[in-house]
C-alpha atoms as a PDB file:
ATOM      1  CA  UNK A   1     100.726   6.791-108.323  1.00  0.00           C
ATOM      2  CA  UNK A   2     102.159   9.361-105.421  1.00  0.00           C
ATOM      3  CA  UNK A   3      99.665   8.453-102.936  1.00  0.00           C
ATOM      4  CA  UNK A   4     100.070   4.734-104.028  1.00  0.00           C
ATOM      5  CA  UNK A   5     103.675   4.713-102.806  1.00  0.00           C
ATOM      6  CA  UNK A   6     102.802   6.834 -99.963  1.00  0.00           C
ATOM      7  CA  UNK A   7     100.653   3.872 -98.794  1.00  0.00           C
ATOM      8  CA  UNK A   8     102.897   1.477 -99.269  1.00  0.00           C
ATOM      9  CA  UNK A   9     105.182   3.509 -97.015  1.00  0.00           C
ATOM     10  CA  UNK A  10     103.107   3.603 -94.259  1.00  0.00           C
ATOM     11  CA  UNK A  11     102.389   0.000 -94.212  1.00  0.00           C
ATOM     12  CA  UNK A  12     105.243  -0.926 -94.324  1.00  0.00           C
ATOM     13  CA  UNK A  13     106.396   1.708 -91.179  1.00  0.00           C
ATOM     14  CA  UNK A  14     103.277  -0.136 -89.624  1.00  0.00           C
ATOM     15  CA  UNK A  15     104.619  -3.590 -90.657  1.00  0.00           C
ATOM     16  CA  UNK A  16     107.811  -2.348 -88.606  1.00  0.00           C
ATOM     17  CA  UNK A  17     106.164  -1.052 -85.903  1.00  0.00           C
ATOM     18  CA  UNK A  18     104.385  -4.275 -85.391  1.00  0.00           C
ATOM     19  CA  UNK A  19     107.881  -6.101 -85.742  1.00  0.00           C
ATOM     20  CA  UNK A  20     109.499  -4.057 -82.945  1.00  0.00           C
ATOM     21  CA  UNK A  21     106.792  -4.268 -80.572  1.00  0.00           C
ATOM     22  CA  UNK A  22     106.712  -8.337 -80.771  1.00  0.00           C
ATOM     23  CA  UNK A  23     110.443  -7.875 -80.531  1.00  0.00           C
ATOM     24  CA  UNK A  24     110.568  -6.120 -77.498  1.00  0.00           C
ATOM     25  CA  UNK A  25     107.359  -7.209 -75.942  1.00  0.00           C
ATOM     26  CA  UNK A  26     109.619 -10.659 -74.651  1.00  0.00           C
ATOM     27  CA  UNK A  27     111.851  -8.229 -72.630  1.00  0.00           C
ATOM     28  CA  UNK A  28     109.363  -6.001 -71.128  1.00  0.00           C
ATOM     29  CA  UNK A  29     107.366  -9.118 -70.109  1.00  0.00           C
ATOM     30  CA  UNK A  30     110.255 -10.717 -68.286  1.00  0.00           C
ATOM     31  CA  UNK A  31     110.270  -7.881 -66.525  1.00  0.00           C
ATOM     32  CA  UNK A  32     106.606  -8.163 -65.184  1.00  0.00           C
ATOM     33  CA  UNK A  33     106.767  -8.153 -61.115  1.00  0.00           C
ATOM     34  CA  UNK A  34     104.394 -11.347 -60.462  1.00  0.00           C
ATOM     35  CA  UNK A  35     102.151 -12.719 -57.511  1.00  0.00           C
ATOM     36  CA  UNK A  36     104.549 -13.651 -54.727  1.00  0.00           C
ATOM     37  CA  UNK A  37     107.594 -11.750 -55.544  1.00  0.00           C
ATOM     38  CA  UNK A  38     108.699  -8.498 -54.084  1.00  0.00           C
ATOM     39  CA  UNK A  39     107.714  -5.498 -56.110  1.00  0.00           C
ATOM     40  CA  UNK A  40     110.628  -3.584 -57.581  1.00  0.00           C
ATOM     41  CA  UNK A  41     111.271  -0.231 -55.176  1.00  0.00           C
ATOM     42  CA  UNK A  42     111.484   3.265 -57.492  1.00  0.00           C
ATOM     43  CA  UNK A  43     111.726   6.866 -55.834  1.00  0.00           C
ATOM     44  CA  UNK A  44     110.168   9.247 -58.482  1.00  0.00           C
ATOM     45  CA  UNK A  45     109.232  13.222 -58.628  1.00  0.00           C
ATOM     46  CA  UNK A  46     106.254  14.276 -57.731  1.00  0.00           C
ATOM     47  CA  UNK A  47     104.672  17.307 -59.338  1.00  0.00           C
ATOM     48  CA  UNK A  48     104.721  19.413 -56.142  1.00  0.00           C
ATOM     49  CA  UNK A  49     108.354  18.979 -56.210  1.00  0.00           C
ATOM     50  CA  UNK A  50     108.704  16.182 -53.493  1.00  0.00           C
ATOM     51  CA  UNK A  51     109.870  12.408 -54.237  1.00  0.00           C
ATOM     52  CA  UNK A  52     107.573   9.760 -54.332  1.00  0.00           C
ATOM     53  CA  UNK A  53     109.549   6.721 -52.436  1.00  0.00           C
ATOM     54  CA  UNK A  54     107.730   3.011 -52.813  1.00  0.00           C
ATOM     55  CA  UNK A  55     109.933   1.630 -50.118  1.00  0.00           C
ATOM     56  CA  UNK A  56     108.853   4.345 -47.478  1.00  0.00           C
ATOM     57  CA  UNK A  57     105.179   2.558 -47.536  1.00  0.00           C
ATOM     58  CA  UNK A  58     105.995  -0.329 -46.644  1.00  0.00           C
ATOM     59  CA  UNK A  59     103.833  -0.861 -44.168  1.00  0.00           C
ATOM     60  CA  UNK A  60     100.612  -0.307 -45.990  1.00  0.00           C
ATOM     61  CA  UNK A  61      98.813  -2.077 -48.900  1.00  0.00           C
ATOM     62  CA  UNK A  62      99.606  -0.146 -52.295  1.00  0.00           C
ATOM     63  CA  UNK A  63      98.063  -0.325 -55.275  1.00  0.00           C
ATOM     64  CA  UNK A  64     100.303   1.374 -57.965  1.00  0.00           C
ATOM     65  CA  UNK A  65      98.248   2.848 -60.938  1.00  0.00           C
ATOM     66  CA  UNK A  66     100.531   3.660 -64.060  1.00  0.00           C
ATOM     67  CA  UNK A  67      98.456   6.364 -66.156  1.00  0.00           C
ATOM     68  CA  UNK A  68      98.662   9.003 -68.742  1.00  0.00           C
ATOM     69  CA  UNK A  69      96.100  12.246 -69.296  1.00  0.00           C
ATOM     70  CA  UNK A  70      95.358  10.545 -72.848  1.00  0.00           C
ATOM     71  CA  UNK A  71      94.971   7.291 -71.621  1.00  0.00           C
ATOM     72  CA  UNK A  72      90.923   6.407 -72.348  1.00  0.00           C
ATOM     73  CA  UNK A  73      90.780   3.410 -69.902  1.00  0.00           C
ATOM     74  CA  UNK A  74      92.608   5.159 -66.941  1.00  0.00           C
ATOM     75  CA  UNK A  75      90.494   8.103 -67.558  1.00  0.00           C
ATOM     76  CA  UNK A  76      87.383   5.970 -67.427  1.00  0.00           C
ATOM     77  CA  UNK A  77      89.086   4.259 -64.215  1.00  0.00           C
ATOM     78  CA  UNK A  78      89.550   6.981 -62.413  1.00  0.00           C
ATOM     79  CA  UNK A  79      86.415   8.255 -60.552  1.00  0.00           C
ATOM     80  CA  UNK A  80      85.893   4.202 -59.397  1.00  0.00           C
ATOM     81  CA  UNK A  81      89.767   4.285 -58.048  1.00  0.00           C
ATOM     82  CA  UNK A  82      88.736   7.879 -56.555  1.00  0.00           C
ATOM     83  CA  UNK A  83      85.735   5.791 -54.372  1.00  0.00           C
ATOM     84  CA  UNK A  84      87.785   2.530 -53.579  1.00  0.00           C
ATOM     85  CA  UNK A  85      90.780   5.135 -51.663  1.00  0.00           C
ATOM     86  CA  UNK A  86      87.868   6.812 -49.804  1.00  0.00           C
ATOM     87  CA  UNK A  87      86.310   3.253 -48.826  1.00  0.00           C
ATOM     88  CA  UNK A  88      89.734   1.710 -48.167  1.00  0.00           C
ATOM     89  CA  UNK A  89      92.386   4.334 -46.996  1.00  0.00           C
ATOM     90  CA  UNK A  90      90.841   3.798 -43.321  1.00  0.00           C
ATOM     91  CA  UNK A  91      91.894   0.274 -43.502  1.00  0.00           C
ATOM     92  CA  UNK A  92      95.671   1.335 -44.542  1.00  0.00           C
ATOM     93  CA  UNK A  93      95.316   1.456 -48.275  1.00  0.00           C
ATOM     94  CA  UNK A  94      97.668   4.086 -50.215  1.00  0.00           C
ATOM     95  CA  UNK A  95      97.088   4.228 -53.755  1.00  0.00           C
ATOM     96  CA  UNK A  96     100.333   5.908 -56.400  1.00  0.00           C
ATOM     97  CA  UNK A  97      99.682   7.359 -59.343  1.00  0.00           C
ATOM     98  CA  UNK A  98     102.422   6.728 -61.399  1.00  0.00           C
ATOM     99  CA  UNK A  99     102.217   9.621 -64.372  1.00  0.00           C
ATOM    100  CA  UNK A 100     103.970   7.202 -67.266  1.00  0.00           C
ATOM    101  CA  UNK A 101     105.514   9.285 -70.391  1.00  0.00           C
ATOM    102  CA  UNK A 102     102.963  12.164 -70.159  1.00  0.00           C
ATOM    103  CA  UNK A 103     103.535  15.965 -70.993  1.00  0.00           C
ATOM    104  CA  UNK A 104     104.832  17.776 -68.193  1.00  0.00           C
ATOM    105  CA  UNK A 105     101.908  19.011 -65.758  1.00  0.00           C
ATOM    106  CA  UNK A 106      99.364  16.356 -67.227  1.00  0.00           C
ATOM    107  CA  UNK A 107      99.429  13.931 -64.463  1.00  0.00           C
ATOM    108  CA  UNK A 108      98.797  17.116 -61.690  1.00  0.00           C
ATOM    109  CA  UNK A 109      95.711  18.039 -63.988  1.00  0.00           C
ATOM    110  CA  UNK A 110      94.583  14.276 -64.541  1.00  0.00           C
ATOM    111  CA  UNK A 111      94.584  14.419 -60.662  1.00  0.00           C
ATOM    112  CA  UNK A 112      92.575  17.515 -59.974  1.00  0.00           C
ATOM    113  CA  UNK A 113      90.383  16.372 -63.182  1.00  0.00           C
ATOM    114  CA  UNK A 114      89.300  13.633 -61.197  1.00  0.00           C
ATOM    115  CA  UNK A 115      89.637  15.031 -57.351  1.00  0.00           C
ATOM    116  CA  UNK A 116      92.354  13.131 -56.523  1.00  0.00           C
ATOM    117  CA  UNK A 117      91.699   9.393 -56.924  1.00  0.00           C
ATOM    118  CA  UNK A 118      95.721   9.016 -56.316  1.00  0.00           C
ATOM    119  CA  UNK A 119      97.185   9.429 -52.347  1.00  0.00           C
ATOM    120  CA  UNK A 120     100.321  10.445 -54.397  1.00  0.00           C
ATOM    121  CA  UNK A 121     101.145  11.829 -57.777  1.00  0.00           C
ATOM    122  CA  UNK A 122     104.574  10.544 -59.173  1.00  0.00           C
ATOM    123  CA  UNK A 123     106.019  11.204 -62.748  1.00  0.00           C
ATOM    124  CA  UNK A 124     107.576   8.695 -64.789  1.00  0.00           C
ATOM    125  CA  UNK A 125     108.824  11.272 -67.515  1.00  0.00           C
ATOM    126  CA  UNK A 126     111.597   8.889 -68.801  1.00  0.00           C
ATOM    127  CA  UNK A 127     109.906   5.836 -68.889  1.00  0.00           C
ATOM    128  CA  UNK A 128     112.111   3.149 -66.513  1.00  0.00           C
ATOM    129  CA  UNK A 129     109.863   2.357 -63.460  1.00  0.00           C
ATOM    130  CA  UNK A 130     107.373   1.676 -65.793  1.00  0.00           C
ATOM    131  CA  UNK A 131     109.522  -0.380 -67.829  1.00  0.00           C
ATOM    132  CA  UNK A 132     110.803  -2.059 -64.662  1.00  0.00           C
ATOM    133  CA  UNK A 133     107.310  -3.096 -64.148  1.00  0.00           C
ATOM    134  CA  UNK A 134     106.512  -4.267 -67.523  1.00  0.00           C
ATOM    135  CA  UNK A 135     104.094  -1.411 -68.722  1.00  0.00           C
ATOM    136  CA  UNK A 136     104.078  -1.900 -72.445  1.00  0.00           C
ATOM    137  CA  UNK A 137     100.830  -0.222 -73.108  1.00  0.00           C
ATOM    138  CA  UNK A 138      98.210   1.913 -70.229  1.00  0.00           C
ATOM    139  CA  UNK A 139      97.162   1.014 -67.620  1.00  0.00           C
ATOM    140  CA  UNK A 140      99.186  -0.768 -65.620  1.00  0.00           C
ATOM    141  CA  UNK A 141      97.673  -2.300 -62.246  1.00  0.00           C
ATOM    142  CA  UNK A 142     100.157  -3.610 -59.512  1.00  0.00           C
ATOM    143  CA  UNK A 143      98.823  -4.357 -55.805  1.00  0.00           C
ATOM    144  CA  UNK A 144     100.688  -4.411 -53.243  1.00  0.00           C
ATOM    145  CA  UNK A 145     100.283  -5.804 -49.452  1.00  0.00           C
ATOM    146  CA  UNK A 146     101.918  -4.595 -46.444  1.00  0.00           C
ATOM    147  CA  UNK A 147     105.037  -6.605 -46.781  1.00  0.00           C
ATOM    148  CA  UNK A 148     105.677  -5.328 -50.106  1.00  0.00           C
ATOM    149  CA  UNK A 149     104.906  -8.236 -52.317  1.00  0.00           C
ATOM    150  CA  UNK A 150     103.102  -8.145 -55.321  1.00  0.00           C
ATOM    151  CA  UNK A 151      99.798  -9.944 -54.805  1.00  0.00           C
ATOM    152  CA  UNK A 152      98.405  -8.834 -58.047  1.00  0.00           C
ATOM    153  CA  UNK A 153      99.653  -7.674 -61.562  1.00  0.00           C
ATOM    154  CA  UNK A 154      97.317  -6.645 -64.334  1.00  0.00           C
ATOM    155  CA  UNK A 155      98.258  -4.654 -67.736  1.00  0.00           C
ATOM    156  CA  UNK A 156      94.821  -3.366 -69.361  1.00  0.00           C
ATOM    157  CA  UNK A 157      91.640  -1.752 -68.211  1.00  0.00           C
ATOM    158  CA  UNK A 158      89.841  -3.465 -64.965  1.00  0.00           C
ATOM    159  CA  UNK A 159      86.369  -3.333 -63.951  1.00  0.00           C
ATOM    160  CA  UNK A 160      85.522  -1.639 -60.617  1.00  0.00           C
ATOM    161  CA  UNK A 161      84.909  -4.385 -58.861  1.00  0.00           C
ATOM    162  CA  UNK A 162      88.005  -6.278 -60.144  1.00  0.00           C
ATOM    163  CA  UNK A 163      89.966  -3.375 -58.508  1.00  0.00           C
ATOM    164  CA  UNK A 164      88.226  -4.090 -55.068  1.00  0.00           C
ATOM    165  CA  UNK A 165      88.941  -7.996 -55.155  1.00  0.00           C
ATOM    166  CA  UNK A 166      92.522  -7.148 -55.518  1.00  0.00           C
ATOM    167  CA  UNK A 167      92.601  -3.993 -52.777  1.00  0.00           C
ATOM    168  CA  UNK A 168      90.659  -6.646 -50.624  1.00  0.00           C
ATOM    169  CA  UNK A 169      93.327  -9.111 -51.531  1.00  0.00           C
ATOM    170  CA  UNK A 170      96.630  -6.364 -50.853  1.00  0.00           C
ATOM    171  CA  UNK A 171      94.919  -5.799 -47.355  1.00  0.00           C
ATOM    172  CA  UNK A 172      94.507  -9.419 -46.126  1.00  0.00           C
END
């Protein structure tokens, strides 16, 4: 009977779970940053202590990656974003890590895990940048061209060569 009602428990915590996720998932979505708009500036820290400043490269297509260490897809992602930074940074590409809700020191090891597929490191320890840009689950692709507007916005895993289509697209 005690493991029974211990069932039942959890379900039902599930069955909550569930409910608050649909109930906030309206917010967080309004928040999304799409095509055409200007993406949403955010100064973070950066593991070795410096600030990571969105605004300051302007200039330059960006392609924000939001991540965590225990993130499957972003670890799978990783060594093709590693090889589109070395094919594009010569053509102005700068690509941000952004570290979201990790353990401190997790986003610095992700990095040298996968020889540094991210220009910059930032850490998102609280949560609001990534909230600001609508990351409800990992990862969270936004690409960014040199006048700082969004040309593409993608929650979820992406295929190597969707990555390039969009860098392509940020550079135009």
């Amino acid at each position: 009977m005690r493991r029974v009602s211990k069932l039942v428990h959890v379900e039902r915590l599930a069955g909550l779970g569930a409910a608050l996720a649909l109930a906030v998932a309206p917010l967080a979505a309004s928040a999304v940053p799409l095509a055409g708009q200007a993406a949403p500036d955010f100064s973070l820290p950066a593991p070795d202590h410096k600030t990571v400043k969105l605004a300051a490269l302007k200039g330059h297509a960006v392609y924000v990656n939001f991540f965590a260490s225990w993130c499957g897809p972003c670890n799978v992602e990783a060594p093709s974003i590693l090889q589109l930074r070395e094919k594009y940074a010569p053509e102005g590409l700068e690509i941000v890590g952004v570290d979201e809700l990790d353990a401190p020191g997790q986003g610095e090891a992700f990095q040298k895990k996968y020889h540094d597929p991210f220009a910059f490191v930032a850490v998102d320890d609280s949560g609001t940048v990534g909230r600001t840009y609508g990351a409800i689950g990992l990862p969270v692709h936004v690409f960014i061209n040199r006048r700082g507007i969004v040309t593409t916005y993608r929650q979820g895993e992406m295929e190597p060569a969707q990555i390039e289509a969009a860098i392509k697209d940020a550079l135009k």
